[in-house]
Protein backbone atom coordinates (compact mmCIF):
# COMPACT_ATOMS: atom_id res chain seq x y z
CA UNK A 1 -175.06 -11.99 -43.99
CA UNK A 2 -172.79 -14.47 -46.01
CA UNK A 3 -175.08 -17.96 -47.45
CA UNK A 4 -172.91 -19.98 -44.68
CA UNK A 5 -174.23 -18.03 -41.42
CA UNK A 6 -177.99 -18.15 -43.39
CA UNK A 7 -177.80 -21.88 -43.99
CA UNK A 8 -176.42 -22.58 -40.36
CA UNK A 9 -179.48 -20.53 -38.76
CA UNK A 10 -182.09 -22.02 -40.99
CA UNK A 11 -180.96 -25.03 -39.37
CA UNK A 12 -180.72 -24.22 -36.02
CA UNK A 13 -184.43 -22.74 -36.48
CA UNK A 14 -185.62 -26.61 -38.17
CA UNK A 15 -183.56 -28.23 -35.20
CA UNK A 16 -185.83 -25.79 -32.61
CA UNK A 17 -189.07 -26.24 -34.33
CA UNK A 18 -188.35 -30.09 -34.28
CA UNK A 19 -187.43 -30.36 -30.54
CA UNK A 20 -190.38 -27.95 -30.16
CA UNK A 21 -192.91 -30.31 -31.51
CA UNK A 22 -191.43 -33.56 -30.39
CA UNK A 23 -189.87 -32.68 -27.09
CA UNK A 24 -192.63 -29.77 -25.97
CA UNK A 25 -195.62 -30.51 -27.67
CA UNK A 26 -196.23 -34.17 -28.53
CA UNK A 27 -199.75 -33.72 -27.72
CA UNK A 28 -200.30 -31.54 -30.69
CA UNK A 29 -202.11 -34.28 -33.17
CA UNK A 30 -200.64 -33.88 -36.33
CA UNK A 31 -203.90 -33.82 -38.17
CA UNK A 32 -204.82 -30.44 -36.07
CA UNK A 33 -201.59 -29.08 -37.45
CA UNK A 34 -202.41 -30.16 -41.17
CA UNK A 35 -206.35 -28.53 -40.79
CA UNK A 36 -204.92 -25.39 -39.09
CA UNK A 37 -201.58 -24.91 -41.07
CA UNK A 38 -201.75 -26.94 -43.86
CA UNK A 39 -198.11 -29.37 -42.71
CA UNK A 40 -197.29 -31.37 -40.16
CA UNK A 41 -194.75 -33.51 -38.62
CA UNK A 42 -194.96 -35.80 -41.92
CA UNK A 43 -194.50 -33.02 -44.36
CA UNK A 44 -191.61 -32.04 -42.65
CA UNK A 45 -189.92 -35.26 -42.78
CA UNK A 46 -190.91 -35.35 -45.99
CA UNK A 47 -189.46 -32.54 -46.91
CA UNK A 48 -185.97 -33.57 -45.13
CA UNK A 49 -186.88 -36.31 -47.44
CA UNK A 50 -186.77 -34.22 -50.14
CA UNK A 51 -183.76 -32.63 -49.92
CA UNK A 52 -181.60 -35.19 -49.37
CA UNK A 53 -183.24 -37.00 -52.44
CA UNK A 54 -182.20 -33.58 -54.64
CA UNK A 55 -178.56 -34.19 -53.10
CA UNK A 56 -178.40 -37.24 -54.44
CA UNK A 57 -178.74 -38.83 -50.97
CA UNK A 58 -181.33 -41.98 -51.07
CA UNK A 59 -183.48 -42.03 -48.39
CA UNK A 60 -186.61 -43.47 -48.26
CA UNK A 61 -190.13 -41.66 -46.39
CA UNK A 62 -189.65 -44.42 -43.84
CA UNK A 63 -185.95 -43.46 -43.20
CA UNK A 64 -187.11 -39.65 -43.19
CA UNK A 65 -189.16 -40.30 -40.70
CA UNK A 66 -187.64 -42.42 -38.63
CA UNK A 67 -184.73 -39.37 -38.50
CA UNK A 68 -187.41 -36.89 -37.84
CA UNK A 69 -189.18 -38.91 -34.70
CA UNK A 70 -186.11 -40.09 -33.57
CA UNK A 71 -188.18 -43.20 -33.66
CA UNK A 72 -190.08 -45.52 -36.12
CA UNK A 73 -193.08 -43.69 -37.18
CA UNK A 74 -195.65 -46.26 -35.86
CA UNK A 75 -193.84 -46.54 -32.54
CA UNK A 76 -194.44 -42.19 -32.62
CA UNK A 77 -197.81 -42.71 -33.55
CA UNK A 78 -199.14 -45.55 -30.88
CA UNK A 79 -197.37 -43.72 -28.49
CA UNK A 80 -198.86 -40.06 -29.11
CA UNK A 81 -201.46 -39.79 -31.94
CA UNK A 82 -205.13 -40.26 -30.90
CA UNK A 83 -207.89 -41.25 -33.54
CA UNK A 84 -209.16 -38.44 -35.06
CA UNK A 85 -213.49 -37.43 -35.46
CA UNK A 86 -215.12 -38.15 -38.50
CA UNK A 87 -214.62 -33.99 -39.12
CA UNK A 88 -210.91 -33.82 -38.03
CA UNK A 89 -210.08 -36.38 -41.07
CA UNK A 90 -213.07 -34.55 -43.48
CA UNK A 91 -211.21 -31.60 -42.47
CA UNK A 92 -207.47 -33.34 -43.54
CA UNK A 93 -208.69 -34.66 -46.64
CA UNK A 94 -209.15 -30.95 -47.62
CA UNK A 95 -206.12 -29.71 -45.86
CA UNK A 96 -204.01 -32.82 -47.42
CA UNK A 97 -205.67 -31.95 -50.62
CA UNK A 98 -204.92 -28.34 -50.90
CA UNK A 99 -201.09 -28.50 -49.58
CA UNK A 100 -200.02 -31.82 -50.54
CA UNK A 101 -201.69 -33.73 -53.25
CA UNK A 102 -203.80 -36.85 -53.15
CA UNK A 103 -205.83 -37.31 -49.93
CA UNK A 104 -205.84 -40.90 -50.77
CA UNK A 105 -202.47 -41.27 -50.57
CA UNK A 106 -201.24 -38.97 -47.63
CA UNK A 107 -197.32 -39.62 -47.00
């Protein structure tokens, strides 16, 4: 397989898994995808983030996002995230922690 066909169906595979989890299953909380798989929406945008950054591309986590949700981030969250148990965000802080960096300073 030639590095054009690869990088064109990596990106149709990120372009699935985002409709997947914004168009099919925005009732999966994104801190039960950081405890069970250690990313979530977030990282991803973050990661988009990431490598447009390394392309010399500025974009900010806010702009990442806002590409990701198709949406400003709070607008997402008010409209789909429910407050998490005092165990669900024990549980991120070590899932945040292990995958990401600072728990005090999730992104």
């Amino acid at each position: 397989m030639d590095d054009r066909t690869r990088i064109e169906l990596e990106a149709a595979a990120f372009r699935t898994l985002r409709e997947h989890l914004m168009e099919k299953r925005p009732d999966v909380q994104n801190i039960d995808m950081m405890n069970l798989t250690g990313f979530c929406r977030n990282c991803l945008s973050r990661w988009y983030q990431e490598a447009a950054n390394a392309r010399g591309i500025e974009m900010t986590k806010d702009e990442a996002r806002e590409i990701f949700y198709g949406m400003p981030y709070e607008d997402w969250k008010a409209g789909h995230q429910t407050e998490a148990s005092p165990e669900k965000q024990a549980e991120f802080r070590q899932a945040f922690a292990q995958n990401v960096g600072n728990p005090d300073k999730p992104g």
